[in-house]
Protein backbone atom coordinates (compact mmCIF):
# COMPACT_ATOMS: atom_id res chain seq x y z
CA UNK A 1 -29.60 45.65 106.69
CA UNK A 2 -29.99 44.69 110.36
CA UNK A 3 -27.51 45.17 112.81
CA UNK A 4 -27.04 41.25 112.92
CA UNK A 5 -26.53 40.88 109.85
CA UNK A 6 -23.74 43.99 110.10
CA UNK A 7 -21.93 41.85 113.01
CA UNK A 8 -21.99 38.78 111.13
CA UNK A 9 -20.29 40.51 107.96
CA UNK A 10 -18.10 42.66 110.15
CA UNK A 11 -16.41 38.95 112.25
CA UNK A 12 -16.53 37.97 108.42
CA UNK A 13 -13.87 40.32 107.10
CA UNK A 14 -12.42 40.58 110.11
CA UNK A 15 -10.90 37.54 109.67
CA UNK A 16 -11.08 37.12 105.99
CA UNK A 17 -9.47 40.20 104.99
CA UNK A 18 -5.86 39.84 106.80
CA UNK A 19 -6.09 35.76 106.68
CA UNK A 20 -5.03 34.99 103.37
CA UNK A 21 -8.24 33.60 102.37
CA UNK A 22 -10.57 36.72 100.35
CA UNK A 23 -12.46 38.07 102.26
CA UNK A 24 -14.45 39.84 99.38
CA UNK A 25 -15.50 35.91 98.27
CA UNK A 26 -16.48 35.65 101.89
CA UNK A 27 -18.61 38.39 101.83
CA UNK A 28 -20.38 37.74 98.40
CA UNK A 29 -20.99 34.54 99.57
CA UNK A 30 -22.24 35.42 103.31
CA UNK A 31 -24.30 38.26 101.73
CA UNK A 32 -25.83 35.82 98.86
CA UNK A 33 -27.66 34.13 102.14
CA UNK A 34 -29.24 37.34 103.50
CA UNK A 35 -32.20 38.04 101.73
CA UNK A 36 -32.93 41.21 103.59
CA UNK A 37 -28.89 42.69 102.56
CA UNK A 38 -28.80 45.73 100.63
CA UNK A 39 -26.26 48.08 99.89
CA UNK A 40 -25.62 50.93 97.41
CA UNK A 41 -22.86 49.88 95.29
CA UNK A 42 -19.78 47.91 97.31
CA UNK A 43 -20.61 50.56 100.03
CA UNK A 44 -20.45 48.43 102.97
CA UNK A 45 -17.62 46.29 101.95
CA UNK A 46 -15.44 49.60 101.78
CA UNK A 47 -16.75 50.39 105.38
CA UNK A 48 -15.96 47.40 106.53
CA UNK A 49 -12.29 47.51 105.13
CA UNK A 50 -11.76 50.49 106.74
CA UNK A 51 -12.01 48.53 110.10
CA UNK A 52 -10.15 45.97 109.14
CA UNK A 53 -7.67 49.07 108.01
CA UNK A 54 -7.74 50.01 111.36
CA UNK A 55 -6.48 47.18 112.54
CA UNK A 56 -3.39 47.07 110.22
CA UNK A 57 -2.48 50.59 110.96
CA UNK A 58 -2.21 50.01 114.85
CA UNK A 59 -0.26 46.74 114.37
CA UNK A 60 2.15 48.03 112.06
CA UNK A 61 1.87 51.87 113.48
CA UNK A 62 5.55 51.84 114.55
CA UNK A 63 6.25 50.92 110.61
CA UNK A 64 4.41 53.33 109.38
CA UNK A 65 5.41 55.88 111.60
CA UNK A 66 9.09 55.26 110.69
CA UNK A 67 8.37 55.51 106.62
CA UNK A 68 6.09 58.86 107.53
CA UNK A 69 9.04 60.27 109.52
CA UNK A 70 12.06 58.92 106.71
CA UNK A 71 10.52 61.08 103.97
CA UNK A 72 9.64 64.15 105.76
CA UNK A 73 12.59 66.64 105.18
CA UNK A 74 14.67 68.05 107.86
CA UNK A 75 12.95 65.50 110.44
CA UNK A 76 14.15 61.79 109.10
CA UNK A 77 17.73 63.19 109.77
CA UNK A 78 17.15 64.28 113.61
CA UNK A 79 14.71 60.71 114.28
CA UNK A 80 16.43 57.84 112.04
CA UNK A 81 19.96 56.91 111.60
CA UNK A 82 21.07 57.79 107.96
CA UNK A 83 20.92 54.01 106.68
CA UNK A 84 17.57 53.20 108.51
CA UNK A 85 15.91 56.32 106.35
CA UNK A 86 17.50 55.39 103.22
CA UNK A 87 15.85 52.07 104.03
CA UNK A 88 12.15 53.11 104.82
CA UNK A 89 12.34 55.82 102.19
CA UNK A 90 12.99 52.78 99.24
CA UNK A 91 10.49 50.69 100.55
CA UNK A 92 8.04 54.12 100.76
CA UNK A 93 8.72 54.27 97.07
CA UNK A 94 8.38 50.51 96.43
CA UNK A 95 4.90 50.98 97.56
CA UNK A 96 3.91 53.60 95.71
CA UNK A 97 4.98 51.87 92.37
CA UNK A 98 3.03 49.12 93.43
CA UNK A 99 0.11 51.09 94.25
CA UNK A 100 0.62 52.89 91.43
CA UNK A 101 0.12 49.51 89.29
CA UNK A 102 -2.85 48.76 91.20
CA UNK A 103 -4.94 51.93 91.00
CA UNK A 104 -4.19 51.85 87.20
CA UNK A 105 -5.50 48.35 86.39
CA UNK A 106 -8.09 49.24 89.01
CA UNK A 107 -9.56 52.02 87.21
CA UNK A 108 -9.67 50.77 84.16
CA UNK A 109 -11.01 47.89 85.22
CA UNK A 110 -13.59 49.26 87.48
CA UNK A 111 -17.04 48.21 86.45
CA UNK A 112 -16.20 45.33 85.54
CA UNK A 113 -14.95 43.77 88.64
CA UNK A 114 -18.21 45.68 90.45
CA UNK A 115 -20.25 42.83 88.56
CA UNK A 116 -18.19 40.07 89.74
CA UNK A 117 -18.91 40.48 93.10
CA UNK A 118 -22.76 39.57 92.36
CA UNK A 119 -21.59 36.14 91.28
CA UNK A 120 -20.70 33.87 94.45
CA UNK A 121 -20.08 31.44 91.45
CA UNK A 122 -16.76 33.09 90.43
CA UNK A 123 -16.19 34.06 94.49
CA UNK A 124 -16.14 30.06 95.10
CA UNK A 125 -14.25 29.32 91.76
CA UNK A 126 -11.28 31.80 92.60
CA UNK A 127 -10.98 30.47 95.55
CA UNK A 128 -9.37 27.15 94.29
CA UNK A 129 -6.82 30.08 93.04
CA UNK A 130 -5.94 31.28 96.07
CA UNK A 131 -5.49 27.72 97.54
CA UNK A 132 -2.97 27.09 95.05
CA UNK A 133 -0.96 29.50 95.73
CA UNK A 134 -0.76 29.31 99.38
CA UNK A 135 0.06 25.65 99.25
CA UNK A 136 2.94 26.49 96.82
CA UNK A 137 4.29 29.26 98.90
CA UNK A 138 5.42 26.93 102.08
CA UNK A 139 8.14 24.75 99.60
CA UNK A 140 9.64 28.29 98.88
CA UNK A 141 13.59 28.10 100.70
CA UNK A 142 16.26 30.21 101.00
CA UNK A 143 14.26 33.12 101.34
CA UNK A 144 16.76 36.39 103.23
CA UNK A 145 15.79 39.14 102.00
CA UNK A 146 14.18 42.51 104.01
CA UNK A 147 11.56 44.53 102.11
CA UNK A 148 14.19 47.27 100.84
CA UNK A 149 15.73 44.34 99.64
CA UNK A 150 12.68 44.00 96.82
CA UNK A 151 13.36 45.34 93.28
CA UNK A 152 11.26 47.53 91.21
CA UNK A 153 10.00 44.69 88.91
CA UNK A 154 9.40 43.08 91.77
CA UNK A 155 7.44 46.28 93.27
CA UNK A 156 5.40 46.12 89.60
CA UNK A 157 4.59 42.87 89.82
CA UNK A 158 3.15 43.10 93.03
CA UNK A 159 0.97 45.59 92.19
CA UNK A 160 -0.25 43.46 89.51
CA UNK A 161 -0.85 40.79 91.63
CA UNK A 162 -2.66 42.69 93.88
CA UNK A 163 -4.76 44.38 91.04
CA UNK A 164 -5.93 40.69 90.03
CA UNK A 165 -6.89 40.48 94.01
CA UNK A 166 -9.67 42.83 93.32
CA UNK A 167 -11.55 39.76 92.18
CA UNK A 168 -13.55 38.45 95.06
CA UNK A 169 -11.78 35.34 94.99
CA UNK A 170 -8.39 35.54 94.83
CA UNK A 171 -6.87 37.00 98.30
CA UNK A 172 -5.12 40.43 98.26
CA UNK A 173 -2.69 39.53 101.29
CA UNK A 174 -2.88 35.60 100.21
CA UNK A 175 -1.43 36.92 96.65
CA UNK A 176 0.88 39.47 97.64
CA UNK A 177 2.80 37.88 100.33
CA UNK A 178 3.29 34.41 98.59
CA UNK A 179 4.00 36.68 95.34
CA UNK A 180 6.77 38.41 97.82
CA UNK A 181 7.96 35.04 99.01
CA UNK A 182 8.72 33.97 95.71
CA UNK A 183 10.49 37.34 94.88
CA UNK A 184 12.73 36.08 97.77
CA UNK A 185 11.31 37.98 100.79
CA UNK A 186 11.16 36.83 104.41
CA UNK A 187 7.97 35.19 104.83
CA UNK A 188 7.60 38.29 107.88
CA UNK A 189 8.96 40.67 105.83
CA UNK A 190 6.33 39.60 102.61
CA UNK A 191 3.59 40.02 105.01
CA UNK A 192 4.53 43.22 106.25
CA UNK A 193 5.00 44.78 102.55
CA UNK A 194 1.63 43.18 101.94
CA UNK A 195 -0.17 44.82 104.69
CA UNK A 196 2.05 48.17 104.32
CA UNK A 197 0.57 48.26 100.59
CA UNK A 198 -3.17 47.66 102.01
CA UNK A 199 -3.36 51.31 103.17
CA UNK A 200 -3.53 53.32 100.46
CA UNK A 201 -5.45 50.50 97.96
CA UNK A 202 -7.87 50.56 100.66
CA UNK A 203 -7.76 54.01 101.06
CA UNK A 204 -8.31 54.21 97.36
CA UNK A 205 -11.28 51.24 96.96
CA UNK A 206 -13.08 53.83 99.40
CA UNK A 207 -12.62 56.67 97.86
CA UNK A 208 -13.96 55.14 94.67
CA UNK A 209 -17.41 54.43 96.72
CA UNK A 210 -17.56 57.83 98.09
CA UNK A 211 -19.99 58.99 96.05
CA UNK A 212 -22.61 56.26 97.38
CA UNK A 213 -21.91 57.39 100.73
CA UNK A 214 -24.82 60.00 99.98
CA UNK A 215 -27.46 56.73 99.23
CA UNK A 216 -27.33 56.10 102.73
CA UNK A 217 -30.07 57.82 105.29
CA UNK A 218 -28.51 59.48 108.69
CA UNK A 219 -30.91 56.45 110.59
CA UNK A 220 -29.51 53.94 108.48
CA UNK A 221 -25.94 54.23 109.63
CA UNK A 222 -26.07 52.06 112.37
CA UNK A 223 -25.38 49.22 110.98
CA UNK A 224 -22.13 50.56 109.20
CA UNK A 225 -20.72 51.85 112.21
CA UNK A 226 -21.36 48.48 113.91
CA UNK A 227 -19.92 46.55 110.67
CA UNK A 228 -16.99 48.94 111.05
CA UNK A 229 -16.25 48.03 114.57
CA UNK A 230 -16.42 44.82 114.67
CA UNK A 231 -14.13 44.13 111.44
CA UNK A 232 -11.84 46.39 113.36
CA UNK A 233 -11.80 44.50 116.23
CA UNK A 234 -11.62 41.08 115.01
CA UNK A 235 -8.85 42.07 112.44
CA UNK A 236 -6.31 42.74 114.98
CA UNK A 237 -6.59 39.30 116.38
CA UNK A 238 -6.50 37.90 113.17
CA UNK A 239 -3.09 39.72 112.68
CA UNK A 240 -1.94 37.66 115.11
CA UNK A 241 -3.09 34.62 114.53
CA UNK A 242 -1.80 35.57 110.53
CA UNK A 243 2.05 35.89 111.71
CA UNK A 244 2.01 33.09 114.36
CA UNK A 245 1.26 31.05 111.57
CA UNK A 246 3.38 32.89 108.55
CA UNK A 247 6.91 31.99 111.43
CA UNK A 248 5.99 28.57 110.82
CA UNK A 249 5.40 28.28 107.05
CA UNK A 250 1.90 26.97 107.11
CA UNK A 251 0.30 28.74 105.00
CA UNK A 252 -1.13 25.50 103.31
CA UNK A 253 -3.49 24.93 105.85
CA UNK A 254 -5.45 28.29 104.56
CA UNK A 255 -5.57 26.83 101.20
CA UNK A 256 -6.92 23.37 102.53
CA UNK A 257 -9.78 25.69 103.95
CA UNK A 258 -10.13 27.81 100.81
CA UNK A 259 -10.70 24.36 98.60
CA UNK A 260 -13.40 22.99 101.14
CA UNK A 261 -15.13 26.55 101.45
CA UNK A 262 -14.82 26.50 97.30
CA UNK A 263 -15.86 23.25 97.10
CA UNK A 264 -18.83 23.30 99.28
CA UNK A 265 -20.06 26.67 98.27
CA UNK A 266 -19.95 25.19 94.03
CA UNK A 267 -21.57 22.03 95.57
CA UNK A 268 -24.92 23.99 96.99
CA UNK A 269 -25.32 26.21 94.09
């Protein structure tokens, strides 16, 4: 892997992987064109999520902070009004269920989806997915309510939506936030459940390619750190560019793209 090539993939998930448009079908597809790409396992896609993990832990640090602080004991009650901690410490457990969901169909699931990302034929396909359910999301009205607002089921089913995600193809945040906007959550508040919920599956999709981390010589790190930085980098300005455009319910335009990128990606195989 050359440290191009680790730029080019880093910019890629960057702005895949918090635009709701897969970055793991991205990446099959970008890495499908580099003859010279090799990586042990899904090694370098988990580095390069941790960037782009990065990223959604300084944007929402104040968030996270505030859910850290509402279940540690004695402290919650000196930091965060009594109603405020009740509040974080639901949606704290609404994650975990969700998670919980996720990791499950995850590891059952594991090989499996670890062949899928060799095909940029199934990348492309499930991309038409993804399109269809961000067009469908912006006709969603009368939509009020906060995260703590969300009910178990709803928690579940998130984490089942998310646990189909792990399909390159089919957008994690795409498919969690519209699945939140249909369970009736603010289009801001869907987004921030959805990115909330990224830190531990990422956490965990790294974990799970720990034991490659060994395949990789001290002189060929490099690259990885580079791919790290830059998804980093560009993900933060993609979070921005993500809620500027979630305010305004336009999420159709990302499935316009997602159709053409399917479309023309099917169309060269």
């Amino acid at each position: 892997m050359t440290a191009l090539q680790a730029v080019i993939l880093g910019v890629v998930q960057g702005l895949t992987e918090l635009l709701p448009v897969s970055s793991s079908a991205h990446l099959v597809i970008a890495q499908s064109f580099m003859t010279e790409f090799h990586q042990p396992g899904v090694l370098f896609d988990a580095v390069l999520h941790v960037g782009t993990l990065f990223s959604v832990i300084y944007f929402f640090r104040n968030d996270i902070v505030s859910l850290a602080i509402s279940i540690l004991p004695g402290l919650s009650r000196r930091t965060v009004p009594e109603e405020q901690q009740k509040a974080f410490r639901k949606v704290a457990g609404l994650i975990l269920i969700s998670t919980a969901i996720t990791v499950l169909i995850g590891f059952i699931f594991k090989d499996r989806i670890e062949i899928l990302f060799s095909s940029v034929t199934v990348a492309a396909s499930m991309l038409f997915v993804t399109g269809f359910f961000l067009f469908l999301s912006d006709w969603k009205k009368h939509i009020e309510k906060n995260e703590e607002n969300l009910s178990v089921p709803g928690a579940a089913l998130i984490g089942l939506i998310q646990a189909a995600a792990l399909v390159p193809g089919i957008s994690r945040s795409g498919s969690t936030i519209v699945c939140g906007i249909f369970l009736g959550l603010r289009r801001e508040a869907a987004a921030r459940y959805s990115f909330l919920l990224s830190v531990p599956a990422i956490l965990g999709a790294v974990t799970l390619q720990a034991p490659h981390f060994s395949a990789v010589a001290t002189g060929e790190w490099f690259p990885y750190a580079l791919g790290f930085a830059t998804s980093a980098i560009t993900g933060f300005f993609s979070l921005h560019l993500l809620y500027f455009v979630i305010r305004r319910a336009r999420l159709r335009f990302f499935a316009y793209y997602c159709w053409l990128a399917g479309g023309a990606v099917l169309l060269s195989l």
